[in-house]
PDB file of N, CA and C in Angstrom:
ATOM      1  N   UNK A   1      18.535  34.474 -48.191  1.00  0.00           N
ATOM      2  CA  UNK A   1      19.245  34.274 -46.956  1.00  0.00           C
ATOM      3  C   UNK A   1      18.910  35.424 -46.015  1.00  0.00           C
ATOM      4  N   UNK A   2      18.415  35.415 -44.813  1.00  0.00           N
ATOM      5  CA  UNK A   2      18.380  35.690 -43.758  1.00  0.00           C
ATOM      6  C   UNK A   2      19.506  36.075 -43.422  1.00  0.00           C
ATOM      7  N   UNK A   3      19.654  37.442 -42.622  1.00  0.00           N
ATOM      8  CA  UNK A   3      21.126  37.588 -41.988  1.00  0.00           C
ATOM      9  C   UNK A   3      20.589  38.544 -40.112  1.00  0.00           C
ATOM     10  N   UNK A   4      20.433  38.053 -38.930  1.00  0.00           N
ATOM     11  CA  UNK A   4      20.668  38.664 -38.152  1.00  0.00           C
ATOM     12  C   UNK A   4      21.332  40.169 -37.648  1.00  0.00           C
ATOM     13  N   UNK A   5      21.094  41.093 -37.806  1.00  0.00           N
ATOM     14  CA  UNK A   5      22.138  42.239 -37.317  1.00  0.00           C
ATOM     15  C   UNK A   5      21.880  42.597 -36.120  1.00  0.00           C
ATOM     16  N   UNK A   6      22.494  43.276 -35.159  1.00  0.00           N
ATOM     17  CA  UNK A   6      22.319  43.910 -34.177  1.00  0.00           C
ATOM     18  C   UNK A   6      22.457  45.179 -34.108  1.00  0.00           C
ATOM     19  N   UNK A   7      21.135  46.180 -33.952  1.00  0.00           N
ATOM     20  CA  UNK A   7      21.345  47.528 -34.045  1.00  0.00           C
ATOM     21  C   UNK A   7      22.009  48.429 -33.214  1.00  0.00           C
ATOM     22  N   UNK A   8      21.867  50.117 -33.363  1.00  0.00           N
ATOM     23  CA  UNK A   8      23.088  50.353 -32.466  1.00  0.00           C
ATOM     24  C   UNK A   8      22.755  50.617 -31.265  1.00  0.00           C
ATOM     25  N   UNK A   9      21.172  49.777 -30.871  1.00  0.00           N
ATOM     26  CA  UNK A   9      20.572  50.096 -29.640  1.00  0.00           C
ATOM     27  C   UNK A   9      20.859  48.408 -28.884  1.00  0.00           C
ATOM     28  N   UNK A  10      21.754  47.871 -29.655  1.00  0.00           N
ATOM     29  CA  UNK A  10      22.059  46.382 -28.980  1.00  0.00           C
ATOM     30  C   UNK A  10      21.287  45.905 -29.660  1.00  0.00           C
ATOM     31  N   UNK A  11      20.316  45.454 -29.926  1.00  0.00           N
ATOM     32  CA  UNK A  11      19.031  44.418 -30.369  1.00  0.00           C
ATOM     33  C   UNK A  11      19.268  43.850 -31.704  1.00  0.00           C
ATOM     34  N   UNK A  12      18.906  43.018 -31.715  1.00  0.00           N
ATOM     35  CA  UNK A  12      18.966  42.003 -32.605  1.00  0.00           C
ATOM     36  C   UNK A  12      17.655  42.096 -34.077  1.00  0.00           C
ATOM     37  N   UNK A  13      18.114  42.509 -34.778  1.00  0.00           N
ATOM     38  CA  UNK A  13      17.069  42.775 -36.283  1.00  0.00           C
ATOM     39  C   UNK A  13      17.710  41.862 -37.183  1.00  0.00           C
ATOM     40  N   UNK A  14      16.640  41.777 -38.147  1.00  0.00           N
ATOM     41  CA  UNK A  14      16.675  41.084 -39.556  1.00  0.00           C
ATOM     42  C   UNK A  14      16.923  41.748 -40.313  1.00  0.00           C
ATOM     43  N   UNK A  15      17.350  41.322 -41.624  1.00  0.00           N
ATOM     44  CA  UNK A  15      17.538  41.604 -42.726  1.00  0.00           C
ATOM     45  C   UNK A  15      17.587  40.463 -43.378  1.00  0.00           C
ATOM     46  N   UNK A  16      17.905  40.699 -44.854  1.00  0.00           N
ATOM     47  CA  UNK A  16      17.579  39.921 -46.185  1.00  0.00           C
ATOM     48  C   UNK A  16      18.615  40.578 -47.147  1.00  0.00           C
ATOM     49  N   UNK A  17      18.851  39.336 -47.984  1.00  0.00           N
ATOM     50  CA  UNK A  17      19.626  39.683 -49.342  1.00  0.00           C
ATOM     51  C   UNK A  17      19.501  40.974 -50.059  1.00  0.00           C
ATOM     52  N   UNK A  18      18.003  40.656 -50.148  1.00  0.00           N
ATOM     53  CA  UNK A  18      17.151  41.106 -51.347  1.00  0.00           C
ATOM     54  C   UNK A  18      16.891  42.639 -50.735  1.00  0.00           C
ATOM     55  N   UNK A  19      16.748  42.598 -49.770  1.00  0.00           N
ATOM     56  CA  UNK A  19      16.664  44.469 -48.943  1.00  0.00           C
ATOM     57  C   UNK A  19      18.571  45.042 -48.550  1.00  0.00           C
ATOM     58  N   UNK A  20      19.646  44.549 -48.524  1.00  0.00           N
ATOM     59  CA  UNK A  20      20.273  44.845 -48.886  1.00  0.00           C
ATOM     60  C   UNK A  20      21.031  45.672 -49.811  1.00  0.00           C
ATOM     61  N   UNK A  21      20.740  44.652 -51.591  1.00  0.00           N
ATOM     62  CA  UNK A  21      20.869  44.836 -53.045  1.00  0.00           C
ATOM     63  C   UNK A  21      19.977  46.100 -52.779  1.00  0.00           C
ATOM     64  N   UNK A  22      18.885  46.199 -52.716  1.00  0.00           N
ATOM     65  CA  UNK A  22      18.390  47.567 -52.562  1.00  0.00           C
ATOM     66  C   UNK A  22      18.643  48.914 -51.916  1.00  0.00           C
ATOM     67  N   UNK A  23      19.781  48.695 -51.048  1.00  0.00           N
ATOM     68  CA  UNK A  23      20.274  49.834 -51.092  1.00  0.00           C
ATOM     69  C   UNK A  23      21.734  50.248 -51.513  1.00  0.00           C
ATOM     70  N   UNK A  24      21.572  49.599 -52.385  1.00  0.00           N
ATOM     71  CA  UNK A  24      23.268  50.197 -53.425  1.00  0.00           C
ATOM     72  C   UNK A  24      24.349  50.492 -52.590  1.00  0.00           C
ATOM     73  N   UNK A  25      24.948  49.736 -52.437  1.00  0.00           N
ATOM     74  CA  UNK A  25      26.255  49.432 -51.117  1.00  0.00           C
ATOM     75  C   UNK A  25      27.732  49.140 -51.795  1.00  0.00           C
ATOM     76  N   UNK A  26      28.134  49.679 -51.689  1.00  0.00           N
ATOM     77  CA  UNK A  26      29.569  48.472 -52.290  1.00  0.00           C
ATOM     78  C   UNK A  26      29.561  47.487 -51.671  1.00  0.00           C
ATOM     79  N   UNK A  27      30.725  46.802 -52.091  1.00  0.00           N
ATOM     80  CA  UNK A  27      30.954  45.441 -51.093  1.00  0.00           C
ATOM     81  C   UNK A  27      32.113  46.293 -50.057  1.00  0.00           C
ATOM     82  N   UNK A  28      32.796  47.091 -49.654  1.00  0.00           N
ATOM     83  CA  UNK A  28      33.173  47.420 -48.762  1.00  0.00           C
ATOM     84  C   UNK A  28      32.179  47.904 -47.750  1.00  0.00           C
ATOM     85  N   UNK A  29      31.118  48.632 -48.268  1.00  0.00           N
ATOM     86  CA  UNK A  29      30.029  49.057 -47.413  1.00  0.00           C
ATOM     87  C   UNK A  29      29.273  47.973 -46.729  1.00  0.00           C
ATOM     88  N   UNK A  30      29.119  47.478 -47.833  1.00  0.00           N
ATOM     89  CA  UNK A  30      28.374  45.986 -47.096  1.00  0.00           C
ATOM     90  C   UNK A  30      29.157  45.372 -45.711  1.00  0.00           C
ATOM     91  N   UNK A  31      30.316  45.415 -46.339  1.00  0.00           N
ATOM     92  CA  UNK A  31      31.130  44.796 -45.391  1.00  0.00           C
ATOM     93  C   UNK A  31      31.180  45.073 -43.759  1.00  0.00           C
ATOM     94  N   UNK A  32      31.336  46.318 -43.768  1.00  0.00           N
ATOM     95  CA  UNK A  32      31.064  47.271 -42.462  1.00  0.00           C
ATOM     96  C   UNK A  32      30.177  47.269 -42.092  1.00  0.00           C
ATOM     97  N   UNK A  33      29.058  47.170 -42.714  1.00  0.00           N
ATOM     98  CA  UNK A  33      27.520  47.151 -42.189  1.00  0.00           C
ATOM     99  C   UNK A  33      27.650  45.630 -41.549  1.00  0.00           C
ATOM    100  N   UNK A  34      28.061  44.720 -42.159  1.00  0.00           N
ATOM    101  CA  UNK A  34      27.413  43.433 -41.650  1.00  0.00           C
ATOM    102  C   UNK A  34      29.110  43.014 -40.407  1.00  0.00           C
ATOM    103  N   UNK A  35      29.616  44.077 -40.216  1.00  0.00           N
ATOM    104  CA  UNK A  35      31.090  43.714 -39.385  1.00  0.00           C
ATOM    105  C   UNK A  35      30.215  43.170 -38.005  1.00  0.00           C
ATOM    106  N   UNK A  36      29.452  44.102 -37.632  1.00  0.00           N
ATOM    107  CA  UNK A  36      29.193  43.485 -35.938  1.00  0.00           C
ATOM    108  C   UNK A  36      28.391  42.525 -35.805  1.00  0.00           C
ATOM    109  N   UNK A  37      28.219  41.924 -37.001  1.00  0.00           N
ATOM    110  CA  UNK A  37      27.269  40.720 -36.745  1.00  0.00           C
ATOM    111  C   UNK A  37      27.823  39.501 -36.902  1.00  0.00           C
ATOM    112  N   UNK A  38      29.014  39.977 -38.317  1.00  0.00           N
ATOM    113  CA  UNK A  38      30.014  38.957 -38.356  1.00  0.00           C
ATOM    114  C   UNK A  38      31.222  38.920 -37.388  1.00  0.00           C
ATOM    115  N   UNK A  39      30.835  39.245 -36.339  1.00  0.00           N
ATOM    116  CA  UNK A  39      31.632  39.646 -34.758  1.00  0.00           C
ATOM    117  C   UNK A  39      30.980  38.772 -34.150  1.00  0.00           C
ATOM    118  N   UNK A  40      29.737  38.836 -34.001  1.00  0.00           N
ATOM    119  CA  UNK A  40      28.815  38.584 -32.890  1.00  0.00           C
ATOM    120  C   UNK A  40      28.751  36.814 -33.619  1.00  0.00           C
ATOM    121  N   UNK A  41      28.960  36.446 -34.376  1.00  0.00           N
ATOM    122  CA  UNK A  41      28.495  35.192 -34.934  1.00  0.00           C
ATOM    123  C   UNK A  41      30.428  34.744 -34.651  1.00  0.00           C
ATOM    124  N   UNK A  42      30.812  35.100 -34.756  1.00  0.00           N
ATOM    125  CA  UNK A  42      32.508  34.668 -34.757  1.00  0.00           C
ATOM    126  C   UNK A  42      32.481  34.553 -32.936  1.00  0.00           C
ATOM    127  N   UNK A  43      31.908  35.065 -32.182  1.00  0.00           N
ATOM    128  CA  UNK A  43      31.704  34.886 -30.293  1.00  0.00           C
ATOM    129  C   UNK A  43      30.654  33.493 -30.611  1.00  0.00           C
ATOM    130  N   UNK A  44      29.679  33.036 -31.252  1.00  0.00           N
ATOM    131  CA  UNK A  44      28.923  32.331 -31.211  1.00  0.00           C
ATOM    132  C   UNK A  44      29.566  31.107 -31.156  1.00  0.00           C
ATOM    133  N   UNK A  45      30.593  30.899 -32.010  1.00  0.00           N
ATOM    134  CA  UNK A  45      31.501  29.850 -32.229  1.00  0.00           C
ATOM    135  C   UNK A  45      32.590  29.948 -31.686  1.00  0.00           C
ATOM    136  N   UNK A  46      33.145  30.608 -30.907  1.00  0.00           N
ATOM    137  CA  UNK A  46      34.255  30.724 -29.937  1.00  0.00           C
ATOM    138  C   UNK A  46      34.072  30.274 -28.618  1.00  0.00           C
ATOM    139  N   UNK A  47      32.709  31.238 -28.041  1.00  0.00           N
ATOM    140  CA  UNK A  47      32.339  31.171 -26.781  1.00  0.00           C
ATOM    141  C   UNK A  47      31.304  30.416 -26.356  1.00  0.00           C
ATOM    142  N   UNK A  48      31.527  29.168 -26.075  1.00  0.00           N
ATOM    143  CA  UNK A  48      30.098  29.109 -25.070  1.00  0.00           C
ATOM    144  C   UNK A  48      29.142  29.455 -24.597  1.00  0.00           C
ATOM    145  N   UNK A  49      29.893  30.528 -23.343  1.00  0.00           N
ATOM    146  CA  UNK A  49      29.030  31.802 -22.809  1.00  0.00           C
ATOM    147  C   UNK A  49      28.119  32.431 -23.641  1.00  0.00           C
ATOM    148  N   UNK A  50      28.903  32.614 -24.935  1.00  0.00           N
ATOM    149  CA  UNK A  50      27.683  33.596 -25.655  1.00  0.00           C
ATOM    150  C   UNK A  50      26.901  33.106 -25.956  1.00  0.00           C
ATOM    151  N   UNK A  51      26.656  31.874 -26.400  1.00  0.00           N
ATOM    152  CA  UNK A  51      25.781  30.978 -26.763  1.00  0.00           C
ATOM    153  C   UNK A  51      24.548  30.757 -25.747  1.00  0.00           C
ATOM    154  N   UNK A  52      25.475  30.381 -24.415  1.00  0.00           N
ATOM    155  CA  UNK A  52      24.131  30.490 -23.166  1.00  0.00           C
ATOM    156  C   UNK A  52      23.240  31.797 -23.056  1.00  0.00           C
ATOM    157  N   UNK A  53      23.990  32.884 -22.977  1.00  0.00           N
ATOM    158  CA  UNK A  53      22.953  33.907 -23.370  1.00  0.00           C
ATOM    159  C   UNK A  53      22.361  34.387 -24.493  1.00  0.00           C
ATOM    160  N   UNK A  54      22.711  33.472 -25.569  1.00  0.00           N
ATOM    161  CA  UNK A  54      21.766  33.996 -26.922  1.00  0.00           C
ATOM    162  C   UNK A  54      20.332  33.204 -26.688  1.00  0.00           C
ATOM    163  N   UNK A  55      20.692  31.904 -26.612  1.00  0.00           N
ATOM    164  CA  UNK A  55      19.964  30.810 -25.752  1.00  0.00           C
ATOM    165  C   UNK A  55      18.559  31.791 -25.014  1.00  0.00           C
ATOM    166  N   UNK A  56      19.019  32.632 -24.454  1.00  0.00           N
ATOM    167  CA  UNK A  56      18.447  32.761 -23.237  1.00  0.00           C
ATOM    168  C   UNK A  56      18.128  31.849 -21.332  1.00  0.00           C
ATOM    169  N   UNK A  57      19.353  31.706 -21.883  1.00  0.00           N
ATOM    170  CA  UNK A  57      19.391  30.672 -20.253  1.00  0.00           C
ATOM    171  C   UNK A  57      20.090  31.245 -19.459  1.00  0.00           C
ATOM    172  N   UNK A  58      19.867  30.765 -17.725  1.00  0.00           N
ATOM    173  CA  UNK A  58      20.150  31.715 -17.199  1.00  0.00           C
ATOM    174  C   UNK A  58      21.832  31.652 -16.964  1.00  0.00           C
ATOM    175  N   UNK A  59      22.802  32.337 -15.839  1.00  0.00           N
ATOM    176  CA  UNK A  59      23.849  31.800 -16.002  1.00  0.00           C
ATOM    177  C   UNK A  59      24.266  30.980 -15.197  1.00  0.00           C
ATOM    178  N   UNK A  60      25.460  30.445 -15.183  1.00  0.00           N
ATOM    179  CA  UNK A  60      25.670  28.711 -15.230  1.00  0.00           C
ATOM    180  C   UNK A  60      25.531  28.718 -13.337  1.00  0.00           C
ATOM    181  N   UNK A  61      25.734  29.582 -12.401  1.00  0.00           N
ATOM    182  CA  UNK A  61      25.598  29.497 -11.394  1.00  0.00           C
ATOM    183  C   UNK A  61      23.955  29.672 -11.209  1.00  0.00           C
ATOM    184  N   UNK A  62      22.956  29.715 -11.706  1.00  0.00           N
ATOM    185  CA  UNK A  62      21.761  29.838 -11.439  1.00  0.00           C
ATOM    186  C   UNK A  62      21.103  28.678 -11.917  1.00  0.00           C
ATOM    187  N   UNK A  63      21.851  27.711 -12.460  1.00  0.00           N
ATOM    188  CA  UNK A  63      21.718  26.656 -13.747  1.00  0.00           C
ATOM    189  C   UNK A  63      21.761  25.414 -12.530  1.00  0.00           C
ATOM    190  N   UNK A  64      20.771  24.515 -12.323  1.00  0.00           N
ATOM    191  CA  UNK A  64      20.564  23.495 -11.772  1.00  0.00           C
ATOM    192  C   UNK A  64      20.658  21.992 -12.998  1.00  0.00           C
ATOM    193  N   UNK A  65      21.500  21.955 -13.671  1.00  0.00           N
ATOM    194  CA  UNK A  65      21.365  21.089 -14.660  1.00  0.00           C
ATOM    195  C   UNK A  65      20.792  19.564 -14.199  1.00  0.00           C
ATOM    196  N   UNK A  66      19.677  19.652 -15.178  1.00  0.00           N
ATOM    197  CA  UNK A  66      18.762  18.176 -15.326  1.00  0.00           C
ATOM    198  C   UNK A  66      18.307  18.551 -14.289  1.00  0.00           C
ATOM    199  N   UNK A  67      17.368  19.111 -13.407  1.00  0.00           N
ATOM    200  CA  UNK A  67      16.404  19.700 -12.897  1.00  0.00           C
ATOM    201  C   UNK A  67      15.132  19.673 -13.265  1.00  0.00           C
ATOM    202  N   UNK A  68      14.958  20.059 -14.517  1.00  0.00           N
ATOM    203  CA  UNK A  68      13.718  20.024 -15.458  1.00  0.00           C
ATOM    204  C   UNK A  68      13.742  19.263 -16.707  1.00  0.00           C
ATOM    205  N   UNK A  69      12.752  18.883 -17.386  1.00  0.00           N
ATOM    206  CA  UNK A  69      12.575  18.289 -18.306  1.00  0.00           C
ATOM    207  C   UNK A  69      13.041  18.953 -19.490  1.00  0.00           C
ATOM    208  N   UNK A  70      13.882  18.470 -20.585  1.00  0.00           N
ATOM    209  CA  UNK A  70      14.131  19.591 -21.384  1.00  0.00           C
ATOM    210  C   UNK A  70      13.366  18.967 -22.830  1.00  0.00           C
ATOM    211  N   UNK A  71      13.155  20.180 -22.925  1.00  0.00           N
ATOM    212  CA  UNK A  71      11.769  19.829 -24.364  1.00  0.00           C
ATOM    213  C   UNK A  71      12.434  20.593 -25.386  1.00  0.00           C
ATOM    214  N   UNK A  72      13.621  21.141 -25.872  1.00  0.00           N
ATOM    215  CA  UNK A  72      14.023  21.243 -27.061  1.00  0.00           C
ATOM    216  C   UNK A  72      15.736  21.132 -27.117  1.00  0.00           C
ATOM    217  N   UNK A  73      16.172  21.209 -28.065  1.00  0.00           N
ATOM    218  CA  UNK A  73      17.370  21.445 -28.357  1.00  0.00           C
ATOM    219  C   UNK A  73      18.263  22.224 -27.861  1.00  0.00           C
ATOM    220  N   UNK A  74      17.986  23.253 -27.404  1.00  0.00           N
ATOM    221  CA  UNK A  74      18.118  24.341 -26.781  1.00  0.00           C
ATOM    222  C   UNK A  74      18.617  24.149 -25.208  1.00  0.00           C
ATOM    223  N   UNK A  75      17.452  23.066 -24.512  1.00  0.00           N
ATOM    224  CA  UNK A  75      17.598  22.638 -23.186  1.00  0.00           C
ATOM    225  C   UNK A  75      18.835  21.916 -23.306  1.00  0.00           C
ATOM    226  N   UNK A  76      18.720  21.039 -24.363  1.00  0.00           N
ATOM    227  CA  UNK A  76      19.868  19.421 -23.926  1.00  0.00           C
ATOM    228  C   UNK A  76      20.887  20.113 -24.001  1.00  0.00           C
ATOM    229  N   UNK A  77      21.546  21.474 -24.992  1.00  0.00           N
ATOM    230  CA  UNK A  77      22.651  21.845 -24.966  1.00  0.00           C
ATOM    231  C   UNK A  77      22.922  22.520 -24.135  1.00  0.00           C
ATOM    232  N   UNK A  78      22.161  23.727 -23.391  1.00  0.00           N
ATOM    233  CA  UNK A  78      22.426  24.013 -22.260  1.00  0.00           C
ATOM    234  C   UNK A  78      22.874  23.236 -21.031  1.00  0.00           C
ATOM    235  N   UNK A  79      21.979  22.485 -20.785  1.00  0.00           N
ATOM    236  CA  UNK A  79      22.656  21.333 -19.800  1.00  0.00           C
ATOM    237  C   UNK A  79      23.707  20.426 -19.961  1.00  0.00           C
ATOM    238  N   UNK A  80      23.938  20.262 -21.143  1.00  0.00           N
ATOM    239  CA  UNK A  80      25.297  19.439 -21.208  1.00  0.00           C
ATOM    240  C   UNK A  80      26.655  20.383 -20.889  1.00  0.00           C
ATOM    241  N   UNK A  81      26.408  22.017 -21.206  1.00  0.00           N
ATOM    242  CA  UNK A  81      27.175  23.135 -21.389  1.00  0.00           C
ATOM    243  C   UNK A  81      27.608  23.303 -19.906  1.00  0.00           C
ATOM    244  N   UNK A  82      26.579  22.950 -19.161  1.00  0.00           N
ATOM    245  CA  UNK A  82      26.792  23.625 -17.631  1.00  0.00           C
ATOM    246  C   UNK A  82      27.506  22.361 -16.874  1.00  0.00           C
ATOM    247  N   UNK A  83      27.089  20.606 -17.261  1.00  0.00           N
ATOM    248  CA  UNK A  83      27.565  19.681 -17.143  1.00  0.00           C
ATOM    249  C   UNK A  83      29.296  19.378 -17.228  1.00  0.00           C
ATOM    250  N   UNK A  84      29.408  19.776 -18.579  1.00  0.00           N
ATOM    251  CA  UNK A  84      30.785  19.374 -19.094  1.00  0.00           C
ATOM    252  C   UNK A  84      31.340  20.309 -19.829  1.00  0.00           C
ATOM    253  N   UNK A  85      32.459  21.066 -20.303  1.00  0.00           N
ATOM    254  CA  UNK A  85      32.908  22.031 -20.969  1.00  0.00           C
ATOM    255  C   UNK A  85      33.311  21.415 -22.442  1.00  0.00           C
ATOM    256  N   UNK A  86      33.903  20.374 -22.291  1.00  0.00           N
ATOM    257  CA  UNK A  86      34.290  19.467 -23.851  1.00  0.00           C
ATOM    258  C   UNK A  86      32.848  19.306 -24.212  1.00  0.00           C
ATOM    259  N   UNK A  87      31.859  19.434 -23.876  1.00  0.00           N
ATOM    260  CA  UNK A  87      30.797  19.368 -24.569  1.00  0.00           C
ATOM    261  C   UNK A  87      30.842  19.895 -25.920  1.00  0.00           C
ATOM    262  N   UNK A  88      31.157  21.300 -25.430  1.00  0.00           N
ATOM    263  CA  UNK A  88      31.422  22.063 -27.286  1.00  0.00           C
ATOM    264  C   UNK A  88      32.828  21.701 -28.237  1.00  0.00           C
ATOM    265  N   UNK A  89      33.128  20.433 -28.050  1.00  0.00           N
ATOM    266  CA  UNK A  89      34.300  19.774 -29.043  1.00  0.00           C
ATOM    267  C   UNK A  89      33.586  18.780 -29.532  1.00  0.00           C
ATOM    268  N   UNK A  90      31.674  18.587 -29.003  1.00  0.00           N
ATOM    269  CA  UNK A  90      31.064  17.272 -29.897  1.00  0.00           C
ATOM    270  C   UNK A  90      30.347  17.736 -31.306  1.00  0.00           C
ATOM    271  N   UNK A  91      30.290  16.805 -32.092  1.00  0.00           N
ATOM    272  CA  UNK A  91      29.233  16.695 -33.280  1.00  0.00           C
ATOM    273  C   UNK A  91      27.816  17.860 -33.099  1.00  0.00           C
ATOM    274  N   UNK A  92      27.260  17.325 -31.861  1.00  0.00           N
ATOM    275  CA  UNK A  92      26.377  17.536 -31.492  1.00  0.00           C
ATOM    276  C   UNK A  92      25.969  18.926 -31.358  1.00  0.00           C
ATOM    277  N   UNK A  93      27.094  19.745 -30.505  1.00  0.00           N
ATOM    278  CA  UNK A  93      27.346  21.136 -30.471  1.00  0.00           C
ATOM    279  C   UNK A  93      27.357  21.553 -31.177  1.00  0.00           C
ATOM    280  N   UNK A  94      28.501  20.974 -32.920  1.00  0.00           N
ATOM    281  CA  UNK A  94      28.551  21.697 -33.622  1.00  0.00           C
ATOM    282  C   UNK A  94      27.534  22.124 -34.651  1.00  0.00           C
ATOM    283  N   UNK A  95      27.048  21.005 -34.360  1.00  0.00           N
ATOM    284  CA  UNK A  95      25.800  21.081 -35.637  1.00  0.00           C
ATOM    285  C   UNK A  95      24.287  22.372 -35.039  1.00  0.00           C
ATOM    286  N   UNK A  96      24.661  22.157 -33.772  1.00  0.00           N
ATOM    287  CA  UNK A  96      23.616  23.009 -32.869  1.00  0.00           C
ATOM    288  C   UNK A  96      24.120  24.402 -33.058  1.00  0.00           C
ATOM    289  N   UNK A  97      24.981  24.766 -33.243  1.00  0.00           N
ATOM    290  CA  UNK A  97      26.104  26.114 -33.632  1.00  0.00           C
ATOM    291  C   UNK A  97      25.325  26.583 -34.973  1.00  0.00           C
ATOM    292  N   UNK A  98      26.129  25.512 -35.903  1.00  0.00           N
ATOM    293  CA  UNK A  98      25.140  25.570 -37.448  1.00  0.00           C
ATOM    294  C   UNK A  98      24.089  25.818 -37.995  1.00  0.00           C
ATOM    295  N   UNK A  99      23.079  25.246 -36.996  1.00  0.00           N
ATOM    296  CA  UNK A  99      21.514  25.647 -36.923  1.00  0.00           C
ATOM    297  C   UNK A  99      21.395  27.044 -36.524  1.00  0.00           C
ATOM    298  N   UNK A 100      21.973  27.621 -35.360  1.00  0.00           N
ATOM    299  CA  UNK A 100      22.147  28.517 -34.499  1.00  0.00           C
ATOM    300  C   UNK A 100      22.208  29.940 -35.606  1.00  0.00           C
TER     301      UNK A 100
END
């Protein structure tokens, strides 16, 4: 498993299980180490917003929705996001969250 962190320069790094176990952590240590990511993933599923900017899209006032052709997953949810706000109460969202 893959786990996202964000370092303490903001940015977004990887990690792994398996490089973890390697550095002899408790599980309280662990815990703290992986707190701001399990922050940042708890905004992922709360907020919208955060989502548009993990996305990388721009924000919703710069956002001409269905303007352009959207060629991934990424597009259709953005534009439905800027469209409709119950958007993120569908299937669709959630599963896009999940992937996310």
């Amino acid at each position: 498993m893959t786990r996202k962190l964000i370092s303490s320069a903001g940015r977004l790094v990887q990690t792994h299980y398996q490089l973890l176990n390697t550095l002899q952590m408790t599980q309280d240590e662990v815990a703290e180490f992986l707190q701001e990511s399990l922050k940042f993933a708890q905004m992922l599923r709360d907020k919208p917003e955060v989502v548009r900017h993990y996305i990388k899209y721009p924000d919703v006032d710069e956002m001409h929705p269905l303007s352009r052709p959207m060629n991934s997953k990424s597009d259709v949810v953005y534009n439905l996001l800027c469209i409709n706000d119950d958007f993120v109460k569908t299937k669709y969202y959630q599963e896009f969250l999940h992937d996310l």
